[in-house]
PDB file of N, CA and C in Angstrom:
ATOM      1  N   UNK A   1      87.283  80.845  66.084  1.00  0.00           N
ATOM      2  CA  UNK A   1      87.599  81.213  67.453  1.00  0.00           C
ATOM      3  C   UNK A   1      87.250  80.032  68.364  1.00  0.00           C
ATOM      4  N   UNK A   2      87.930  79.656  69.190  1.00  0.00           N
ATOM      5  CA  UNK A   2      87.732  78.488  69.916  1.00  0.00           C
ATOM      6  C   UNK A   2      87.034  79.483  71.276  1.00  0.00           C
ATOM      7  N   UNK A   3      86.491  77.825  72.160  1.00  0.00           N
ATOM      8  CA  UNK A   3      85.017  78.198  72.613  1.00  0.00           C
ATOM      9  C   UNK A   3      86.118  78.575  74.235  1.00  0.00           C
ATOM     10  N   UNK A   4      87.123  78.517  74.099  1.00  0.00           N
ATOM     11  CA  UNK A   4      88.357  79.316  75.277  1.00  0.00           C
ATOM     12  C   UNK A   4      88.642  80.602  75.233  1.00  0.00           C
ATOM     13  N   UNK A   5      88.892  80.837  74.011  1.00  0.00           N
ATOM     14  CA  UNK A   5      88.821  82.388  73.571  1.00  0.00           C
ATOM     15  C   UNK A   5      87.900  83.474  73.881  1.00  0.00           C
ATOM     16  N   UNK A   6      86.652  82.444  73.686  1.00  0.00           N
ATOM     17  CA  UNK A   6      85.151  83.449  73.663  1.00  0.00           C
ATOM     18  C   UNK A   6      85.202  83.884  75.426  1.00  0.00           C
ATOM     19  N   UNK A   7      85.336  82.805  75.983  1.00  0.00           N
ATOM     20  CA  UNK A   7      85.031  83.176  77.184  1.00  0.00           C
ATOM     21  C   UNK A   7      86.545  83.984  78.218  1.00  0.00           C
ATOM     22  N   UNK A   8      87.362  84.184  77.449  1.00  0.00           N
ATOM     23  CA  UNK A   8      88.529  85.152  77.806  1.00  0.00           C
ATOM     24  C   UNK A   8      87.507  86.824  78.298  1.00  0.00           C
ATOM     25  N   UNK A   9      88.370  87.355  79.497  1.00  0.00           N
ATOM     26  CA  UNK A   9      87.677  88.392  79.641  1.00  0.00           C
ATOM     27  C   UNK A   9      88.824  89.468  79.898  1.00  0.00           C
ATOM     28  N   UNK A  10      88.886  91.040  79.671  1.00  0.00           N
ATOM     29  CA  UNK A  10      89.903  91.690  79.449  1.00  0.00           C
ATOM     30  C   UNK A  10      89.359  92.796  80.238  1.00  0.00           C
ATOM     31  N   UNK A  11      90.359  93.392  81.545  1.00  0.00           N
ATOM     32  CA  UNK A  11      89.874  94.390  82.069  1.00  0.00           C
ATOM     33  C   UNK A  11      91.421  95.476  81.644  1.00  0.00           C
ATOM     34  N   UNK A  12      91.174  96.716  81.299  1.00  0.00           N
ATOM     35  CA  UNK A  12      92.062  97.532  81.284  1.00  0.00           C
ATOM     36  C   UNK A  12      92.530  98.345  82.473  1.00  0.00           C
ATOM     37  N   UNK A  13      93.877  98.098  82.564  1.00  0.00           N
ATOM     38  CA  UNK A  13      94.292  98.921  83.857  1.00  0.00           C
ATOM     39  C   UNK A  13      94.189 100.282  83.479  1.00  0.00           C
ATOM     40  N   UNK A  14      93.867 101.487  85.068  1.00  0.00           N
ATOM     41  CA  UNK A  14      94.146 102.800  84.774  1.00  0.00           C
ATOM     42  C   UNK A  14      95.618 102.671  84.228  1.00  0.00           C
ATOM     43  N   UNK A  15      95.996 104.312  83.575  1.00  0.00           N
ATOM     44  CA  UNK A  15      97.115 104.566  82.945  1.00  0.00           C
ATOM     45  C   UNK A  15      98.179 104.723  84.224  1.00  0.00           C
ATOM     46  N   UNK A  16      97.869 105.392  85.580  1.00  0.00           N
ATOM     47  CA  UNK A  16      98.684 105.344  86.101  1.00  0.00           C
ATOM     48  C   UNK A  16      99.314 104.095  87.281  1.00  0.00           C
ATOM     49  N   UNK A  17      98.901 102.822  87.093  1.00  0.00           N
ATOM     50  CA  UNK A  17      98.765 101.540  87.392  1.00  0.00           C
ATOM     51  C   UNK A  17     100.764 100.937  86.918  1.00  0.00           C
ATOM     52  N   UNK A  18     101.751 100.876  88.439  1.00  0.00           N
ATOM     53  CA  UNK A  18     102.362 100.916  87.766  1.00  0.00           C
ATOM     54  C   UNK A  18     103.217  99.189  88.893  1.00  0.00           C
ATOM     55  N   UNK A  19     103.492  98.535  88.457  1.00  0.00           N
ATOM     56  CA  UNK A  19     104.310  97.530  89.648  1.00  0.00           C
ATOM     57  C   UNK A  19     104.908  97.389  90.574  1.00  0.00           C
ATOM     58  N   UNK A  20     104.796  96.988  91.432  1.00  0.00           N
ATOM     59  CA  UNK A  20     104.016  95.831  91.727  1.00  0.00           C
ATOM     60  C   UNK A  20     102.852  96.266  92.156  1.00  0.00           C
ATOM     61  N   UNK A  21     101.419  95.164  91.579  1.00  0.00           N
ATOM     62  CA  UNK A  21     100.069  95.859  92.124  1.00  0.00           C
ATOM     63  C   UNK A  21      99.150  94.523  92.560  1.00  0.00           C
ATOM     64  N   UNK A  22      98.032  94.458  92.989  1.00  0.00           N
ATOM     65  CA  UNK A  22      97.850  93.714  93.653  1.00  0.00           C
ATOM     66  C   UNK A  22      95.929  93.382  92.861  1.00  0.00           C
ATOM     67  N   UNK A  23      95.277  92.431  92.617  1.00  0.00           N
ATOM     68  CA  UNK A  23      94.435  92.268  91.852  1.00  0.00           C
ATOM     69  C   UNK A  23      93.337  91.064  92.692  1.00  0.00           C
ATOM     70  N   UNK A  24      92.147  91.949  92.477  1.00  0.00           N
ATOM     71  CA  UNK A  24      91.006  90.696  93.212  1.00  0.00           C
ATOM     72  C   UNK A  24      89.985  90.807  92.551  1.00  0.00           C
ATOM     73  N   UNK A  25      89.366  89.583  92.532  1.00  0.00           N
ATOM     74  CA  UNK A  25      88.282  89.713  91.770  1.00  0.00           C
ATOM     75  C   UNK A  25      87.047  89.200  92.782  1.00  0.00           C
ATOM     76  N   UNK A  26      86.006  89.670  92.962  1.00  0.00           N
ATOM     77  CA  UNK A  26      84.869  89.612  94.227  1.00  0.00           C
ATOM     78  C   UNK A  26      85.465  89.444  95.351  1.00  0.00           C
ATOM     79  N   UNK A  27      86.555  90.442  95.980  1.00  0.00           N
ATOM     80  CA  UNK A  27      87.265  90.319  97.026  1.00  0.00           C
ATOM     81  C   UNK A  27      88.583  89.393  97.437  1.00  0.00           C
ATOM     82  N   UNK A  28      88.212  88.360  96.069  1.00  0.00           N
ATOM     83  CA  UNK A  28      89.388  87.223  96.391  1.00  0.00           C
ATOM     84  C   UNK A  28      90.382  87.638  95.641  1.00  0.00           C
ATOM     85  N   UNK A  29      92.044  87.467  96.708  1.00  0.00           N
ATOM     86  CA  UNK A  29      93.533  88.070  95.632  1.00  0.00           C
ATOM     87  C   UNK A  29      93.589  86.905  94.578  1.00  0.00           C
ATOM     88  N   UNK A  30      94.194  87.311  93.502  1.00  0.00           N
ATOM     89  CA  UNK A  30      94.075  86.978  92.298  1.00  0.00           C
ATOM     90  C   UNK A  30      96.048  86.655  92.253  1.00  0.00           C
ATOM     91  N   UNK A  31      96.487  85.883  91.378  1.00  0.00           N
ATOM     92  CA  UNK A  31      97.864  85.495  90.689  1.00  0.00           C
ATOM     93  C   UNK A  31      98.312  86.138  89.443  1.00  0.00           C
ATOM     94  N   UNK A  32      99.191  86.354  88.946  1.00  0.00           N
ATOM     95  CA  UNK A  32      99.603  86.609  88.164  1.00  0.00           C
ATOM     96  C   UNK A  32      99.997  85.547  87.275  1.00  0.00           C
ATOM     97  N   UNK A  33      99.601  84.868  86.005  1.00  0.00           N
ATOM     98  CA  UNK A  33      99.833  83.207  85.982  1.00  0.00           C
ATOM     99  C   UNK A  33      99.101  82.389  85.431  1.00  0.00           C
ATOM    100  N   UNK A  34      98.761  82.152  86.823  1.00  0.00           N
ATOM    101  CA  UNK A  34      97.222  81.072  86.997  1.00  0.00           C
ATOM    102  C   UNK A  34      95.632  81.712  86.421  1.00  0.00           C
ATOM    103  N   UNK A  35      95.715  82.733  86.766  1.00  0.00           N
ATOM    104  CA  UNK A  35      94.763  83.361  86.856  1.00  0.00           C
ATOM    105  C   UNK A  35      94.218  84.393  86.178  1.00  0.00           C
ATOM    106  N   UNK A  36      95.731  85.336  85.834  1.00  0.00           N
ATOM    107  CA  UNK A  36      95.800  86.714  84.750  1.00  0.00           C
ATOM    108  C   UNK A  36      96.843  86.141  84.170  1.00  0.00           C
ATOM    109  N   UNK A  37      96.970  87.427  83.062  1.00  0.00           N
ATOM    110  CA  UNK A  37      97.985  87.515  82.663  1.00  0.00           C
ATOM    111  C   UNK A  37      98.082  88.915  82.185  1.00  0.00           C
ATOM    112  N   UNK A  38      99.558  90.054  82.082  1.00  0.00           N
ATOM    113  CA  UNK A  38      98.947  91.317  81.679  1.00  0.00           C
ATOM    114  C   UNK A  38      99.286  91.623  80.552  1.00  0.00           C
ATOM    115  N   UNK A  39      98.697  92.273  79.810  1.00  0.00           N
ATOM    116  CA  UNK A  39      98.583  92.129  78.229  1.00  0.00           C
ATOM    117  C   UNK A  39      98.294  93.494  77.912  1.00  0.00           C
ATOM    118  N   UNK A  40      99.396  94.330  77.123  1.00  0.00           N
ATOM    119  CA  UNK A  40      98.926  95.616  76.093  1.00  0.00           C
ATOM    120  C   UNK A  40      98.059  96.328  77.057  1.00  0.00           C
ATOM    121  N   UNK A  41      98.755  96.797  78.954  1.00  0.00           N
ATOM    122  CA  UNK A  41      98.057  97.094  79.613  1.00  0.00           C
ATOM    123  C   UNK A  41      96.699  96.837  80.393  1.00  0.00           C
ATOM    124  N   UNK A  42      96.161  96.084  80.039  1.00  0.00           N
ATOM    125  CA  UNK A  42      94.728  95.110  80.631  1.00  0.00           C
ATOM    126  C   UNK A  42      95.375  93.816  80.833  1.00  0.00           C
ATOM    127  N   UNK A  43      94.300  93.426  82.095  1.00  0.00           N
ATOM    128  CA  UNK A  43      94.291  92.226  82.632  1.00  0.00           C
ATOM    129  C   UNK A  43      93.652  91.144  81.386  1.00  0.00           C
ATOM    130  N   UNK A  44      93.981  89.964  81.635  1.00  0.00           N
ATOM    131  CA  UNK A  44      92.990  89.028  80.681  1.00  0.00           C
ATOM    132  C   UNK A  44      92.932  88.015  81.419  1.00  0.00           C
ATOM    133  N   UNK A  45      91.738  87.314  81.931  1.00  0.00           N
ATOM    134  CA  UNK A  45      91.426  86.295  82.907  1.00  0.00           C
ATOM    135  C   UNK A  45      90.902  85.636  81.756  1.00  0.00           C
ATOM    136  N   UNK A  46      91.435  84.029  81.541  1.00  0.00           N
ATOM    137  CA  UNK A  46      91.072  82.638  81.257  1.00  0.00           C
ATOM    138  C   UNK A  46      89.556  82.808  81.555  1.00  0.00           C
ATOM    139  N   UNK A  47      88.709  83.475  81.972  1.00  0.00           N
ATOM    140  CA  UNK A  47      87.110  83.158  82.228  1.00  0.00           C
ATOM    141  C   UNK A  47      86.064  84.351  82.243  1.00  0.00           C
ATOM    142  N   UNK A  48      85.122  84.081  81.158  1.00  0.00           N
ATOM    143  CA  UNK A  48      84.190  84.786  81.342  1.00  0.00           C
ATOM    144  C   UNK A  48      83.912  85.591  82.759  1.00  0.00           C
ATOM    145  N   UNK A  49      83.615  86.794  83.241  1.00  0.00           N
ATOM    146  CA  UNK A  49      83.498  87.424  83.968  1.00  0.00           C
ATOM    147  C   UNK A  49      82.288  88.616  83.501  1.00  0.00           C
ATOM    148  N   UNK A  50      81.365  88.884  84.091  1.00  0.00           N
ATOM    149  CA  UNK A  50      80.018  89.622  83.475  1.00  0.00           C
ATOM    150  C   UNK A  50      79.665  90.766  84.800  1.00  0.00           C
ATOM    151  N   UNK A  51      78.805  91.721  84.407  1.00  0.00           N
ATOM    152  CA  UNK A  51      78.745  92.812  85.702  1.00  0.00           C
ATOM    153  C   UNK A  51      76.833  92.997  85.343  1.00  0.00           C
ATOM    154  N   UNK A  52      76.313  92.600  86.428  1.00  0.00           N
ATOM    155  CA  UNK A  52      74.967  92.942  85.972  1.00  0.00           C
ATOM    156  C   UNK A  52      74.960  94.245  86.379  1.00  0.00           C
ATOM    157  N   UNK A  53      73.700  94.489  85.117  1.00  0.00           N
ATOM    158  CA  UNK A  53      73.186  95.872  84.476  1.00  0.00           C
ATOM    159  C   UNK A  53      72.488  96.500  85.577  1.00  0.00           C
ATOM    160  N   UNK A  54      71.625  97.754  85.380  1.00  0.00           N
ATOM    161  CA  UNK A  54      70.882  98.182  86.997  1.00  0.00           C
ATOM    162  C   UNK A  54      69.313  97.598  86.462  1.00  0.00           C
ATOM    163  N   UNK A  55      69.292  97.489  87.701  1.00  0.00           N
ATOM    164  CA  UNK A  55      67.949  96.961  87.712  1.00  0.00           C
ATOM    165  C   UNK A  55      66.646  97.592  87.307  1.00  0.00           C
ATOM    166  N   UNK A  56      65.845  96.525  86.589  1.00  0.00           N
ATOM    167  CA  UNK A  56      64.689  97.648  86.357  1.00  0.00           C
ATOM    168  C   UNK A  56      63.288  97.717  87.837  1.00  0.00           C
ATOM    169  N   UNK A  57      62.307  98.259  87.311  1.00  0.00           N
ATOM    170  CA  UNK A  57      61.432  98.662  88.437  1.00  0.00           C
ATOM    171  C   UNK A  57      60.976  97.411  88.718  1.00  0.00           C
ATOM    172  N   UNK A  58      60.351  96.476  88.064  1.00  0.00           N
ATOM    173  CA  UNK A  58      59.757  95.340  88.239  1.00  0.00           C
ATOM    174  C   UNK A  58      61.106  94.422  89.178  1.00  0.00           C
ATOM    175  N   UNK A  59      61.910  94.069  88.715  1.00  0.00           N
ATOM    176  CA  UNK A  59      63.008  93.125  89.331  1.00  0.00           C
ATOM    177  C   UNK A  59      63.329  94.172  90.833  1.00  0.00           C
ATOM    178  N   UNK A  60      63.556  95.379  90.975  1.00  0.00           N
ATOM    179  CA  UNK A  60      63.940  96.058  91.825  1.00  0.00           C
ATOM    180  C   UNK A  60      62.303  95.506  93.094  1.00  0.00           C
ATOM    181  N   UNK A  61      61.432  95.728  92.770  1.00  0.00           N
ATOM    182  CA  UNK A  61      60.464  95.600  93.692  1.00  0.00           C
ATOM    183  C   UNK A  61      60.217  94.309  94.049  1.00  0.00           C
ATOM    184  N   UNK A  62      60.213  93.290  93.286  1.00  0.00           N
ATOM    185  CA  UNK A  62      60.235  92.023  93.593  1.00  0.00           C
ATOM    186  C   UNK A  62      61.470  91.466  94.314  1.00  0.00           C
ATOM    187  N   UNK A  63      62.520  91.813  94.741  1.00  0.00           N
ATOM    188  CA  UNK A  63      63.544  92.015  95.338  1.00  0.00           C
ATOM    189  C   UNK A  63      62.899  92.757  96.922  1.00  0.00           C
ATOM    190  N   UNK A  64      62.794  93.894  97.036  1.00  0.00           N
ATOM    191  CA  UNK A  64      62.792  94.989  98.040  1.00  0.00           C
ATOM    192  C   UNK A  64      61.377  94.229  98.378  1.00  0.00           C
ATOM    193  N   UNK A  65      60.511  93.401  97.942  1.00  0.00           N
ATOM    194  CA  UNK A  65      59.230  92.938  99.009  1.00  0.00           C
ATOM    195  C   UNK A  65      59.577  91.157  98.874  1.00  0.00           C
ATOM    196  N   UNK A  66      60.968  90.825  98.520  1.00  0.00           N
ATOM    197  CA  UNK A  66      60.926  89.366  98.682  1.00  0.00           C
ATOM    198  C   UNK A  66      60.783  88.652  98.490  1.00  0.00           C
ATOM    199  N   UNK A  67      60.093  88.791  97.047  1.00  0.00           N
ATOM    200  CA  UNK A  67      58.859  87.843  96.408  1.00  0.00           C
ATOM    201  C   UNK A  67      60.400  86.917  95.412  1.00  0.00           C
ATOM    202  N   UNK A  68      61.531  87.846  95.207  1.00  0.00           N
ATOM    203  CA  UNK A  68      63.169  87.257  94.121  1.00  0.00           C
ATOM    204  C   UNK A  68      64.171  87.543  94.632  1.00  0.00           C
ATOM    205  N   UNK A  69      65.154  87.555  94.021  1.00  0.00           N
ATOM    206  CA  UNK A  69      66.608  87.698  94.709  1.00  0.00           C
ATOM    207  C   UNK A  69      67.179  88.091  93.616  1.00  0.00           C
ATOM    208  N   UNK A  70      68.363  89.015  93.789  1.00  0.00           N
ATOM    209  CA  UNK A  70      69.236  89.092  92.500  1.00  0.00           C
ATOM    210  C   UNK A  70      70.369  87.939  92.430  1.00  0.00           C
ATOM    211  N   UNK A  71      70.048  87.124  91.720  1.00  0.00           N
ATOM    212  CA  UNK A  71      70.845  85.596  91.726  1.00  0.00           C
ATOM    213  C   UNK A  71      71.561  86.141  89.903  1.00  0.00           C
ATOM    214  N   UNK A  72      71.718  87.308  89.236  1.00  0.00           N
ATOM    215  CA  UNK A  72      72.594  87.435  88.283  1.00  0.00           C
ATOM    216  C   UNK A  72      74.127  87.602  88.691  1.00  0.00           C
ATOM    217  N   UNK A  73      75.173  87.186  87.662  1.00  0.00           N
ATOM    218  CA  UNK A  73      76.312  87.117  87.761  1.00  0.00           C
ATOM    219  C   UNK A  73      76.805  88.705  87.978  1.00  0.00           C
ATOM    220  N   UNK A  74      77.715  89.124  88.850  1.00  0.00           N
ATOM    221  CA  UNK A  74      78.000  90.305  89.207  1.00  0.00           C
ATOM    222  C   UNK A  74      79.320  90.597  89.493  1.00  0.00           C
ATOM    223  N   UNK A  75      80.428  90.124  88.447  1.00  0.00           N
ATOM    224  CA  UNK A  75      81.854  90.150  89.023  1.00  0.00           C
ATOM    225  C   UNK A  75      82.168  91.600  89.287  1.00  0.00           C
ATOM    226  N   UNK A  76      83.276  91.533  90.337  1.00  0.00           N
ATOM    227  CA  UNK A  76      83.839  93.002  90.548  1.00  0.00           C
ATOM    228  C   UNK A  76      85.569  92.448  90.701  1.00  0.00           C
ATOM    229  N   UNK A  77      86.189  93.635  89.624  1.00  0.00           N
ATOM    230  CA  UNK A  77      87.574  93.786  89.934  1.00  0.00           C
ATOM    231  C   UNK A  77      88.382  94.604  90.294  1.00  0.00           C
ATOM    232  N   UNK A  78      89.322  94.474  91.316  1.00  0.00           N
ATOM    233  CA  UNK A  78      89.616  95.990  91.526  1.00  0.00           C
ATOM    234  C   UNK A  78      91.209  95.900  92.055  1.00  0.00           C
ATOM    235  N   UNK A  79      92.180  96.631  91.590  1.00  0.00           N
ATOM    236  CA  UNK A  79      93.520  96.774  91.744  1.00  0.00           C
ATOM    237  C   UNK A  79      93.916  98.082  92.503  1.00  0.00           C
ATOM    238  N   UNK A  80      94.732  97.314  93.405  1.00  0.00           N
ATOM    239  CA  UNK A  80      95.885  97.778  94.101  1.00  0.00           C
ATOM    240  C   UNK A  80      97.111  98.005  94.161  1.00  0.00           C
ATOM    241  N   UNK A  81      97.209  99.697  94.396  1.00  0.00           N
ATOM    242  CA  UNK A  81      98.729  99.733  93.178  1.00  0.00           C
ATOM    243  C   UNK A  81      98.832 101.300  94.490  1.00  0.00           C
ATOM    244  N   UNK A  82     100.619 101.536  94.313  1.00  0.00           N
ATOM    245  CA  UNK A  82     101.012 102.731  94.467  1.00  0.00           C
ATOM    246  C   UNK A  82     100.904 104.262  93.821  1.00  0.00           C
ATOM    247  N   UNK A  83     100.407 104.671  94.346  1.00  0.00           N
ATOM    248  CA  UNK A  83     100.557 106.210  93.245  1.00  0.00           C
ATOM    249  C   UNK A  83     101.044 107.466  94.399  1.00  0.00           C
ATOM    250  N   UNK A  84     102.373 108.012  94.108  1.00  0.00           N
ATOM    251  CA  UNK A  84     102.582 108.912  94.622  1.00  0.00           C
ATOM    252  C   UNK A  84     103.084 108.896  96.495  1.00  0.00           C
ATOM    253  N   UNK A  85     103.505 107.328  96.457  1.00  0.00           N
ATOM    254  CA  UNK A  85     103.691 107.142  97.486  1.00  0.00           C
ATOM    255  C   UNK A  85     102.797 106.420  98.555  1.00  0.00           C
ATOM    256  N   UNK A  86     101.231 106.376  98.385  1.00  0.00           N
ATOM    257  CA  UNK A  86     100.311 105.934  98.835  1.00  0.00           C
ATOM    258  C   UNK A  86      99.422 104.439  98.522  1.00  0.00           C
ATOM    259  N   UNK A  87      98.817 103.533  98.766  1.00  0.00           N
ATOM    260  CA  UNK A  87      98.065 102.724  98.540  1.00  0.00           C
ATOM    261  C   UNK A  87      96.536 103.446  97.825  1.00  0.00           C
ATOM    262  N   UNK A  88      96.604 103.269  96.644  1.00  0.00           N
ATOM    263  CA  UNK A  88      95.253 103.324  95.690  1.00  0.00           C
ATOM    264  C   UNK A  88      94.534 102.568  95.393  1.00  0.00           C
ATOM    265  N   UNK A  89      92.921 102.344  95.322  1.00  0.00           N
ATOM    266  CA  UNK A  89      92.390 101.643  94.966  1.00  0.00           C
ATOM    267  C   UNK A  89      91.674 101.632  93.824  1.00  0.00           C
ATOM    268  N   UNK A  90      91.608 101.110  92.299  1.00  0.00           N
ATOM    269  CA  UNK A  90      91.190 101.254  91.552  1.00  0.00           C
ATOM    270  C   UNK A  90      89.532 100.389  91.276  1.00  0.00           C
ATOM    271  N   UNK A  91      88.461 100.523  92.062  1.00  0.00           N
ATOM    272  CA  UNK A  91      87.634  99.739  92.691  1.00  0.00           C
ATOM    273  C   UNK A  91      86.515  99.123  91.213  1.00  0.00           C
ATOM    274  N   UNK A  92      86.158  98.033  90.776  1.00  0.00           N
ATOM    275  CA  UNK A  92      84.843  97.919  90.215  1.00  0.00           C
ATOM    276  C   UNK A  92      85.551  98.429  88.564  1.00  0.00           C
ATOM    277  N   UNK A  93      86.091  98.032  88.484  1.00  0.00           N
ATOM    278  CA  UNK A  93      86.802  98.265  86.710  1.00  0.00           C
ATOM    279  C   UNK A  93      86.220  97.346  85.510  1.00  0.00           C
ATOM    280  N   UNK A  94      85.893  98.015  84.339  1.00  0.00           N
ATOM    281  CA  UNK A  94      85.089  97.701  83.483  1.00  0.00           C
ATOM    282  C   UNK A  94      85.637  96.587  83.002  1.00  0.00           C
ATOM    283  N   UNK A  95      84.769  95.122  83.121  1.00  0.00           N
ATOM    284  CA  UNK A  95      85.022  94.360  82.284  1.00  0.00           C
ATOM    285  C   UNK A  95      84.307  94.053  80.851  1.00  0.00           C
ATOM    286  N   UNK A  96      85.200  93.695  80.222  1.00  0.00           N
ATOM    287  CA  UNK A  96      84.862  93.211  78.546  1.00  0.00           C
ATOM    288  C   UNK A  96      84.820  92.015  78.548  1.00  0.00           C
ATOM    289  N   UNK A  97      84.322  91.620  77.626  1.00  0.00           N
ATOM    290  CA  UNK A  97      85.113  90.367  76.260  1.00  0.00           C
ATOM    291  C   UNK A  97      85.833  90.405  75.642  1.00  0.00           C
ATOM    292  N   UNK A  98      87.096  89.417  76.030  1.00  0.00           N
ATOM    293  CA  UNK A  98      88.575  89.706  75.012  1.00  0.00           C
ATOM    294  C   UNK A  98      87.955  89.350  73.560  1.00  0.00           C
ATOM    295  N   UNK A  99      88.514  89.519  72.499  1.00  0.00           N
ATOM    296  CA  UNK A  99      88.577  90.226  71.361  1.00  0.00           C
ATOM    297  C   UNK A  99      89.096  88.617  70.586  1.00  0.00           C
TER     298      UNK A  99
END
């Protein structure tokens, strides 16, 4: 597996996700292309993308009195698509590791 592959990341669209839809990742719009590509229903972005875990008590308090910061990687993706006539938002969608 080449070291491009590993870091491929694969988000699956909902089932009712249908074209034209609209895709951002930490708020920024995303390409179809450059950027994704859509594949067997999921997105697949060229780049590692990670969602930190919840926090535990120790990191949570050292945070909330100042002493750290949450400086972990925290992507969010979220698509914009029609359903039923309306603008939907499919907000914070699970990312993987492509395969």
């Amino acid at each position: 597996m080449t070291e491009k592959a590993r870091q491929r990341t694969r988000v699956r669209l909902p089932t009712d996700v249908t074209r034209p839809f609209e895709v951002y990742v930490n708020g920024v719009p995303q390409q179809e292309g450059p950027d994704f590509v859509v594949r067997d229903g999921s997105l697949v972005f060229d780049r590692q993308m990670r969602v930190e875990g919840r926090l535990g008590l120790v990191r949570w308090a050292s945070i909330a009195l100042g002493i750290a910061g949450s400086y972990g990687q925290n992507d969010s993706v979220d698509v914009v698509y029609e359903r039923d006539g309306r603008r939907v938002v499919a907000a914070k969608l699970p990312v993987e590791p492509c395969d």
